[in-house]
PDB file of N, CA and C in Angstrom:
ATOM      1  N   UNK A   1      -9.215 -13.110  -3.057  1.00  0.00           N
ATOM      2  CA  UNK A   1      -8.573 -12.296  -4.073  1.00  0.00           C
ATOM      3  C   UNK A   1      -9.018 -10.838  -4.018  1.00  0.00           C
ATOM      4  N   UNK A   2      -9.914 -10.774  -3.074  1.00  0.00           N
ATOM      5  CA  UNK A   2     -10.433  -9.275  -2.733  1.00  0.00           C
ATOM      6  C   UNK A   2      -8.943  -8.039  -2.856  1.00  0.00           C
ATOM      7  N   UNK A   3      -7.933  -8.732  -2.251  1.00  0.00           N
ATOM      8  CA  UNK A   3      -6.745  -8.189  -1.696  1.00  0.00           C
ATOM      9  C   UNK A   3      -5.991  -7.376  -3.010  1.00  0.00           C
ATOM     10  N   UNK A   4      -6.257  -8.543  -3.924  1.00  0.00           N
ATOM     11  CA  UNK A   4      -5.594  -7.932  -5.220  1.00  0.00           C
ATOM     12  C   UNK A   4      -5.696  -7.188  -6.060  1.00  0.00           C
ATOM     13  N   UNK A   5      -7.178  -6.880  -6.199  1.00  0.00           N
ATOM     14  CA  UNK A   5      -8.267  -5.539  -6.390  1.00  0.00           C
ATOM     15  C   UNK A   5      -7.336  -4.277  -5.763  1.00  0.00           C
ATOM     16  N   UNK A   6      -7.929  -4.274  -4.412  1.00  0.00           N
ATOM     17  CA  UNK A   6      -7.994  -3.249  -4.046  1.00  0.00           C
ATOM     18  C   UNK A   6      -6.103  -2.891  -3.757  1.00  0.00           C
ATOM     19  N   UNK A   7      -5.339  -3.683  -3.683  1.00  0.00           N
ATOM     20  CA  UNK A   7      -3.837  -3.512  -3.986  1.00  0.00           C
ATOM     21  C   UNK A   7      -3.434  -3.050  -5.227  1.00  0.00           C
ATOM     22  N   UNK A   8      -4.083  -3.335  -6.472  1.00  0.00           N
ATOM     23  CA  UNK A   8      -4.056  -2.866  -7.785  1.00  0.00           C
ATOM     24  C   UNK A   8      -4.098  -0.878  -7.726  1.00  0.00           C
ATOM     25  N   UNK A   9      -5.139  -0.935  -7.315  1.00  0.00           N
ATOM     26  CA  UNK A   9      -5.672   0.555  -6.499  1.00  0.00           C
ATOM     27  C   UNK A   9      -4.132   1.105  -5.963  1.00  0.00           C
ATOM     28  N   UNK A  10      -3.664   0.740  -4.713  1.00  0.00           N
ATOM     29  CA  UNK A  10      -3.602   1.381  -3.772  1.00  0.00           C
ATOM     30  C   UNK A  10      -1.805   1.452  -4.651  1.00  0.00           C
ATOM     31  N   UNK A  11      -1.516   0.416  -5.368  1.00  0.00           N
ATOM     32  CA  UNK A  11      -0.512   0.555  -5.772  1.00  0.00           C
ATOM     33  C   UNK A  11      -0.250   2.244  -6.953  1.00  0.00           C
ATOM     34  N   UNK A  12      -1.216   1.911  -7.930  1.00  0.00           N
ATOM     35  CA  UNK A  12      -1.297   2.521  -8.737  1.00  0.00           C
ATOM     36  C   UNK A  12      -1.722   4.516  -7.759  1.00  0.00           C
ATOM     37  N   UNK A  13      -2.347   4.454  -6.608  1.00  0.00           N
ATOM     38  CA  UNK A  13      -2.107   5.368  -6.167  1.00  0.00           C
ATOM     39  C   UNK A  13      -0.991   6.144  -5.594  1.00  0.00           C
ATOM     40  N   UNK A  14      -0.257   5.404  -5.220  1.00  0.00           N
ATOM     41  CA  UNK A  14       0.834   5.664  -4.470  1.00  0.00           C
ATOM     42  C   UNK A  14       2.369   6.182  -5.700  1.00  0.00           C
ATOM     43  N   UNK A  15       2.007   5.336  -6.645  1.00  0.00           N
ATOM     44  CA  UNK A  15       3.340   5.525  -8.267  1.00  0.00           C
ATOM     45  C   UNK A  15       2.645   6.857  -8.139  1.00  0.00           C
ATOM     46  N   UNK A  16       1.309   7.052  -8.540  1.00  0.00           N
ATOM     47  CA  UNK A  16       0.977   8.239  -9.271  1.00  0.00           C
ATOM     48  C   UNK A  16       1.164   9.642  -8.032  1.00  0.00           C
ATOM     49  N   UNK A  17       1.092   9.336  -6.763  1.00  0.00           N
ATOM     50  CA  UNK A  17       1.230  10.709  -6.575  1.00  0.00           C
ATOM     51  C   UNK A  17       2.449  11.181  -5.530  1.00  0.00           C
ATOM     52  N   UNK A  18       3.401   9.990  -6.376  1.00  0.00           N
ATOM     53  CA  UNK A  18       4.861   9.979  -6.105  1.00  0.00           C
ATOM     54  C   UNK A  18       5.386  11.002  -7.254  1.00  0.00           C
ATOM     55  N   UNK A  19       5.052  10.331  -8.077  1.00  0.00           N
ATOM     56  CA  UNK A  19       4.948  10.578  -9.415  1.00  0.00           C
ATOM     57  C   UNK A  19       4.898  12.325  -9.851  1.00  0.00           C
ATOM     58  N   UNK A  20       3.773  12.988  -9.242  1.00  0.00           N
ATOM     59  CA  UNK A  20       3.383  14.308  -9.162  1.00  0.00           C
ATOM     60  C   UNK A  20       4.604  15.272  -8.091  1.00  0.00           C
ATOM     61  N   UNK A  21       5.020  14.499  -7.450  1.00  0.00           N
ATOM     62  CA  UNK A  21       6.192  14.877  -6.236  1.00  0.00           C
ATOM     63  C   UNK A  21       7.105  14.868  -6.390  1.00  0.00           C
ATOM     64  N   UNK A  22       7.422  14.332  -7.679  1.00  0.00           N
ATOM     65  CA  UNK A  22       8.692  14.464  -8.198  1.00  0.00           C
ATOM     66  C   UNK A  22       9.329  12.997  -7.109  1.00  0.00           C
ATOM     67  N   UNK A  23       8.924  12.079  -6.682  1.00  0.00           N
ATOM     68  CA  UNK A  23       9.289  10.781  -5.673  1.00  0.00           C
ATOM     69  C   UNK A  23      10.061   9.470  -6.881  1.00  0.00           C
ATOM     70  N   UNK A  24      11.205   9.341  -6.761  1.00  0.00           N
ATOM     71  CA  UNK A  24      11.655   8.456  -7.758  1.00  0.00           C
ATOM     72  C   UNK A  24      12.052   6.770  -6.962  1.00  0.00           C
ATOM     73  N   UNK A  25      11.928   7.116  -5.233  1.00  0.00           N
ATOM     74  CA  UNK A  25      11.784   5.708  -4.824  1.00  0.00           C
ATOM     75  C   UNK A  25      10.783   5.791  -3.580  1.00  0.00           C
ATOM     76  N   UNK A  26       9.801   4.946  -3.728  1.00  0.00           N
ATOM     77  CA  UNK A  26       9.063   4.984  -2.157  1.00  0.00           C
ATOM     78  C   UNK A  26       9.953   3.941  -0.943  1.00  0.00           C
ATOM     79  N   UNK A  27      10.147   4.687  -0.224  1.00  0.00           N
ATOM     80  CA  UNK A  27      10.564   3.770   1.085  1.00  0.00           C
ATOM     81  C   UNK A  27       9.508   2.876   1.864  1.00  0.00           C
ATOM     82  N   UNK A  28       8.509   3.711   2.392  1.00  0.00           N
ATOM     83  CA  UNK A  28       8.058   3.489   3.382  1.00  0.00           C
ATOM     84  C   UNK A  28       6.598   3.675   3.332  1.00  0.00           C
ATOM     85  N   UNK A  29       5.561   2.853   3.821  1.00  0.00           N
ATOM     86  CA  UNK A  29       3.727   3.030   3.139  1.00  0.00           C
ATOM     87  C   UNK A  29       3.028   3.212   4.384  1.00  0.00           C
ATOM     88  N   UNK A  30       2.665   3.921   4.061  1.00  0.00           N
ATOM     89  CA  UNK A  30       1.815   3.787   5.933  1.00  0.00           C
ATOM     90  C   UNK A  30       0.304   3.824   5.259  1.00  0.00           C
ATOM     91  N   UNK A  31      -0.710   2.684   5.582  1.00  0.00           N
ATOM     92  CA  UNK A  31      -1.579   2.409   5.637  1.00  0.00           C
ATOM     93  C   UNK A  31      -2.416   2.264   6.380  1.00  0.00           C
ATOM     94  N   UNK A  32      -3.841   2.925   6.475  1.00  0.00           N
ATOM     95  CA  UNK A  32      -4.687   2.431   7.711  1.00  0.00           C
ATOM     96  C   UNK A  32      -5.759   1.353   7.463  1.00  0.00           C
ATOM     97  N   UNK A  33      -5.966   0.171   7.960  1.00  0.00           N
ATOM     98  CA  UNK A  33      -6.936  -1.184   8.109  1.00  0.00           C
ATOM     99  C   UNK A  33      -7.216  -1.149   9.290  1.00  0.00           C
ATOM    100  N   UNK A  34      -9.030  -1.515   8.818  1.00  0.00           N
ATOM    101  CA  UNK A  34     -10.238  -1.716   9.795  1.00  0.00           C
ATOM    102  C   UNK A  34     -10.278  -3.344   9.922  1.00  0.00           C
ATOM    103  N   UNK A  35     -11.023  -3.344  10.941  1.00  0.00           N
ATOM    104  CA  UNK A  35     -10.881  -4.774  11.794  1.00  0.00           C
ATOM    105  C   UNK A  35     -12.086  -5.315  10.463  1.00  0.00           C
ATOM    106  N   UNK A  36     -13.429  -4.567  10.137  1.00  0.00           N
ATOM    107  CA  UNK A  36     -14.103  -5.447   9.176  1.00  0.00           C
ATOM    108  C   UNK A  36     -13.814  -4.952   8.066  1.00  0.00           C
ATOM    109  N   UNK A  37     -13.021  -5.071   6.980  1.00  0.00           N
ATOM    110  CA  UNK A  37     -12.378  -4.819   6.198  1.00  0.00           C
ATOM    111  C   UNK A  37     -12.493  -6.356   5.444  1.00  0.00           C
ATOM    112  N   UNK A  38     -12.288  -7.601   6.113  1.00  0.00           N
ATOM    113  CA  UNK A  38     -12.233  -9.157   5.288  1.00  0.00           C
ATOM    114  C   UNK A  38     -11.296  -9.338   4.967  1.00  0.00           C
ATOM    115  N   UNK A  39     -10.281  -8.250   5.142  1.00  0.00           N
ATOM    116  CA  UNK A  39      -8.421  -8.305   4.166  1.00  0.00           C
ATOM    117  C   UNK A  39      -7.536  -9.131   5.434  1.00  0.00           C
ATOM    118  N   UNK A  40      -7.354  -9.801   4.748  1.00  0.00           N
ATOM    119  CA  UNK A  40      -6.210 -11.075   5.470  1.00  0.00           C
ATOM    120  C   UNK A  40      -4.800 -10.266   5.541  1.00  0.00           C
ATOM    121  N   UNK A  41      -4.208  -9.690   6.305  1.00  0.00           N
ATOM    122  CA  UNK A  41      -3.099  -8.940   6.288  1.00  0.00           C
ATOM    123  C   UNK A  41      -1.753  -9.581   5.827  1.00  0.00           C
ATOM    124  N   UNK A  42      -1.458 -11.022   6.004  1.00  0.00           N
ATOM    125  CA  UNK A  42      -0.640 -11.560   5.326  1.00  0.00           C
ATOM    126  C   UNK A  42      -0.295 -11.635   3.883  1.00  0.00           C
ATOM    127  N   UNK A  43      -2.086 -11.894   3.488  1.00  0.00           N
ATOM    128  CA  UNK A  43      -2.309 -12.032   1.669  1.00  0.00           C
ATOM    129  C   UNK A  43      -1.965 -10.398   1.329  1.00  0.00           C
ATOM    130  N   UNK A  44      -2.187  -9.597   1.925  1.00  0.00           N
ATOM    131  CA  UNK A  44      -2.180  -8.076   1.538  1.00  0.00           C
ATOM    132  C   UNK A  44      -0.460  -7.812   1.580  1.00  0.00           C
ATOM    133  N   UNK A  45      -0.052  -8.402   2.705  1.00  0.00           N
ATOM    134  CA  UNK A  45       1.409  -8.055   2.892  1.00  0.00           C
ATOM    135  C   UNK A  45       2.221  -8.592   1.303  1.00  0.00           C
ATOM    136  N   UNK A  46       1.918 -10.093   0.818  1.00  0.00           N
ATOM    137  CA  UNK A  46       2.292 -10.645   0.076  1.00  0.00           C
ATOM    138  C   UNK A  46       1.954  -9.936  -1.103  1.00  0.00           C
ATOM    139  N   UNK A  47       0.984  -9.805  -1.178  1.00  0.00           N
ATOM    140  CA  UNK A  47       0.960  -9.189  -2.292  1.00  0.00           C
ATOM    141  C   UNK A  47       1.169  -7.703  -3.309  1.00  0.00           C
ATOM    142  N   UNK A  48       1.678  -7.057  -2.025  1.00  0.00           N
ATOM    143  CA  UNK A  48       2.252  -5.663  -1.803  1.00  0.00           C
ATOM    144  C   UNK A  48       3.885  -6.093  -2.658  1.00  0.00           C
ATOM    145  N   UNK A  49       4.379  -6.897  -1.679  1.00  0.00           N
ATOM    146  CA  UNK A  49       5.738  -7.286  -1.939  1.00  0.00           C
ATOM    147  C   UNK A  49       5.909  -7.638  -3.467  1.00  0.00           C
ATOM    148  N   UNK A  50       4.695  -8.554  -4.090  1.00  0.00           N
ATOM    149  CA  UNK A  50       4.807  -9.032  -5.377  1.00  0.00           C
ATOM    150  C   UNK A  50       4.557  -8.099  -6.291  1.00  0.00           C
ATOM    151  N   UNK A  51       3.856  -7.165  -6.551  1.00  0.00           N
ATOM    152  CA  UNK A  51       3.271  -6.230  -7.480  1.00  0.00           C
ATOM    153  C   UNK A  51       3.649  -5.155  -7.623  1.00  0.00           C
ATOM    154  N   UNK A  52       4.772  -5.108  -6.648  1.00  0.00           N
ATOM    155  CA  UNK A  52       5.779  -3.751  -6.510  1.00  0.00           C
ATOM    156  C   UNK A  52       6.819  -3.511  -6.797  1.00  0.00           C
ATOM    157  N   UNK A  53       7.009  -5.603  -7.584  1.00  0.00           N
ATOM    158  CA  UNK A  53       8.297  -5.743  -8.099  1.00  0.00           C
ATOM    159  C   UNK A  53       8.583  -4.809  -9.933  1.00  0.00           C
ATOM    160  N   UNK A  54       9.203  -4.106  -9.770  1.00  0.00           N
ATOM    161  CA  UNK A  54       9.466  -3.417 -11.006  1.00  0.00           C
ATOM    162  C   UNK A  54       9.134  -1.927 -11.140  1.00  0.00           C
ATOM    163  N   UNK A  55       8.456  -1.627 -10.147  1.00  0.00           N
ATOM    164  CA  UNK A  55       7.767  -0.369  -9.733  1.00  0.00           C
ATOM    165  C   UNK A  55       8.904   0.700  -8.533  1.00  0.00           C
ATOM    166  N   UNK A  56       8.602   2.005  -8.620  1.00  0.00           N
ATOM    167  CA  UNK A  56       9.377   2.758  -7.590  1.00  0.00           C
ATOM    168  C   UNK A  56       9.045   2.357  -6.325  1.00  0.00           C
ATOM    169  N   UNK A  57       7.798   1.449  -6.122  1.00  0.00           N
ATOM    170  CA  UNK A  57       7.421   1.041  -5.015  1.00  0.00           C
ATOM    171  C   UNK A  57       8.517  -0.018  -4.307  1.00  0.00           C
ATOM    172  N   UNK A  58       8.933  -0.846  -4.984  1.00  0.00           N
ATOM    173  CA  UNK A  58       9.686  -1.774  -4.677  1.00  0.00           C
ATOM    174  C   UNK A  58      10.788  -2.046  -3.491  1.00  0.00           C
ATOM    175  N   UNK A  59      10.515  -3.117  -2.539  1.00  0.00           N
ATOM    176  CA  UNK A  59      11.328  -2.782  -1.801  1.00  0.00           C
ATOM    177  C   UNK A  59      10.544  -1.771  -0.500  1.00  0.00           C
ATOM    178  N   UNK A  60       9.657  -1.578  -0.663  1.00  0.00           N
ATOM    179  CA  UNK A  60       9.221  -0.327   0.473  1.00  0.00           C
ATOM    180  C   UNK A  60       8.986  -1.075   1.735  1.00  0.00           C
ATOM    181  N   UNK A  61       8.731  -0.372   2.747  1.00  0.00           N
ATOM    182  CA  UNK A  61       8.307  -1.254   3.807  1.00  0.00           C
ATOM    183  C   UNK A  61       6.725  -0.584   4.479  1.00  0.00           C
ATOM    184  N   UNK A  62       5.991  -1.882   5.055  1.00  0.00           N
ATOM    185  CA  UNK A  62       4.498  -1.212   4.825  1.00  0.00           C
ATOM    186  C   UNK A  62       4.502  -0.932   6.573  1.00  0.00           C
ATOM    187  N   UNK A  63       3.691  -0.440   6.493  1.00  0.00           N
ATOM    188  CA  UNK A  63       3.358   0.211   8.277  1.00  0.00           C
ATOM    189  C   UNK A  63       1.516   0.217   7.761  1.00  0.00           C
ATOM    190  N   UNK A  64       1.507  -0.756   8.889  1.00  0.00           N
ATOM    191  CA  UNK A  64      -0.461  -1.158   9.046  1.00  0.00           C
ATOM    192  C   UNK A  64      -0.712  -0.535  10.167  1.00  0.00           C
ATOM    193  N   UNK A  65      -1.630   0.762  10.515  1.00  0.00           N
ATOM    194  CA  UNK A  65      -2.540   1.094  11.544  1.00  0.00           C
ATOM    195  C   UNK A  65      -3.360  -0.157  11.416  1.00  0.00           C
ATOM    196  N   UNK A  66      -4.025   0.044  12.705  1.00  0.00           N
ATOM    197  CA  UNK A  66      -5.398  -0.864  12.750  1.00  0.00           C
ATOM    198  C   UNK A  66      -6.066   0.404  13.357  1.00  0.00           C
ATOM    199  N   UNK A  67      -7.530   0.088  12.632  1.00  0.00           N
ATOM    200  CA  UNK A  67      -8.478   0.876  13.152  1.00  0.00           C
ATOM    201  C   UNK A  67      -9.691  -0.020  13.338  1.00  0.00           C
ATOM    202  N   UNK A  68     -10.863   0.484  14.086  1.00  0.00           N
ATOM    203  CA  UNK A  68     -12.166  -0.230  14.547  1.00  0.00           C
ATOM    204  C   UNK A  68     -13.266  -0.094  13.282  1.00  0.00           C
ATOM    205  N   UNK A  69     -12.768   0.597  12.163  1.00  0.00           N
ATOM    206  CA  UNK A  69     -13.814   0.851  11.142  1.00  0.00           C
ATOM    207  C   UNK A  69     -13.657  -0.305   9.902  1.00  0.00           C
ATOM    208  N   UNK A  70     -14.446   0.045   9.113  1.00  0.00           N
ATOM    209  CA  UNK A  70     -13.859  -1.052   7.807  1.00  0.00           C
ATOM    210  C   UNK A  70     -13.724   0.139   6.675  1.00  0.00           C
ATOM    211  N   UNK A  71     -12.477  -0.483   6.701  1.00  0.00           N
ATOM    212  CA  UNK A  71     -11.111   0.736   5.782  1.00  0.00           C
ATOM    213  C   UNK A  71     -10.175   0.009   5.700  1.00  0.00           C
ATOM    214  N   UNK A  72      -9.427   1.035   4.321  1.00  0.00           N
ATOM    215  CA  UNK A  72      -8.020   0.041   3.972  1.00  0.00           C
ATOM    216  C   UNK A  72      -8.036   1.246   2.986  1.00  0.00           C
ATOM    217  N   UNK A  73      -6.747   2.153   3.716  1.00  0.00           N
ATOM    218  CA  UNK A  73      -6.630   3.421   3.450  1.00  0.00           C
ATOM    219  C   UNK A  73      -5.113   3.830   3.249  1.00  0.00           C
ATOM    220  N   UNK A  74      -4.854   4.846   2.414  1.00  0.00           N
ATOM    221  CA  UNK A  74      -3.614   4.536   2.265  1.00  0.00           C
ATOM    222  C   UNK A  74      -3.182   6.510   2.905  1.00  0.00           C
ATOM    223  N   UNK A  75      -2.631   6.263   3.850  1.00  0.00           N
ATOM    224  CA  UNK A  75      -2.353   7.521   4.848  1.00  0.00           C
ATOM    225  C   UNK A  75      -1.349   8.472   4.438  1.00  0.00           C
ATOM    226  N   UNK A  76       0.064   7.820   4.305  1.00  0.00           N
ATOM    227  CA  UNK A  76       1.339   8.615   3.439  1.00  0.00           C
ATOM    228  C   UNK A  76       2.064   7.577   3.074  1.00  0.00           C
ATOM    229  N   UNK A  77       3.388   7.734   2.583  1.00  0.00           N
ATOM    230  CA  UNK A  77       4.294   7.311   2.194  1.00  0.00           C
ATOM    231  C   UNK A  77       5.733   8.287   2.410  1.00  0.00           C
ATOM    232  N   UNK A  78       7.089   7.560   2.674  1.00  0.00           N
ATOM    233  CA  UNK A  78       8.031   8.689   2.859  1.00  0.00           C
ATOM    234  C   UNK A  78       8.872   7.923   1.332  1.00  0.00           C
ATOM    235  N   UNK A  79       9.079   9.284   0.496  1.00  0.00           N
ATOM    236  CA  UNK A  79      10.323   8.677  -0.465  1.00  0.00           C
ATOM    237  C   UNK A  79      11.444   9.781  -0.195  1.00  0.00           C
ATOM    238  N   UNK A  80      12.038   8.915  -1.688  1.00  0.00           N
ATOM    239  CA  UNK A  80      13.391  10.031  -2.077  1.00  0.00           C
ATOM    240  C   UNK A  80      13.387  10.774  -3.266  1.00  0.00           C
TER     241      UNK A  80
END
């Protein structure tokens, strides 16, 4: 459940500085994850999809870097 923590986060980052941008739909998430990170990318995927229901997030599609560090970083986003 680590996943849902730090998705709580990354969600609430992404509304808010959409939000400041005047962004009324996010498309697209580009995220960077480290190999020791412990985040199961499926549970993360899933739960992206679920918690975004009702949000400008909704609907977005995620783009995972992998990196060699332990991170789980949230890089940009493209809206409208």
């Amino acid at each position: 459940m680590h996943e849902m923590h730090l998705l709580n986060d990354l969600l609430a980052d992404i509304v808010k500085h959409a939000g400041e941008n005047k962004i009324k739909k996010v498309a697209k998430v580009y995220l960077k994850m480290g190999e020791f990170t412990e985040i199961n990318e499926d549970i993360l995927r899933h739960y992206f999809v679920e918690h975004a229901k009702g949000t400008i997030v909704e609907g977005a599609e995620i783009a995972i870097e992998k990196s060699p560090t332990r991170e789980l970083r949230l890089v940009s986003f493209d809206g409208e």
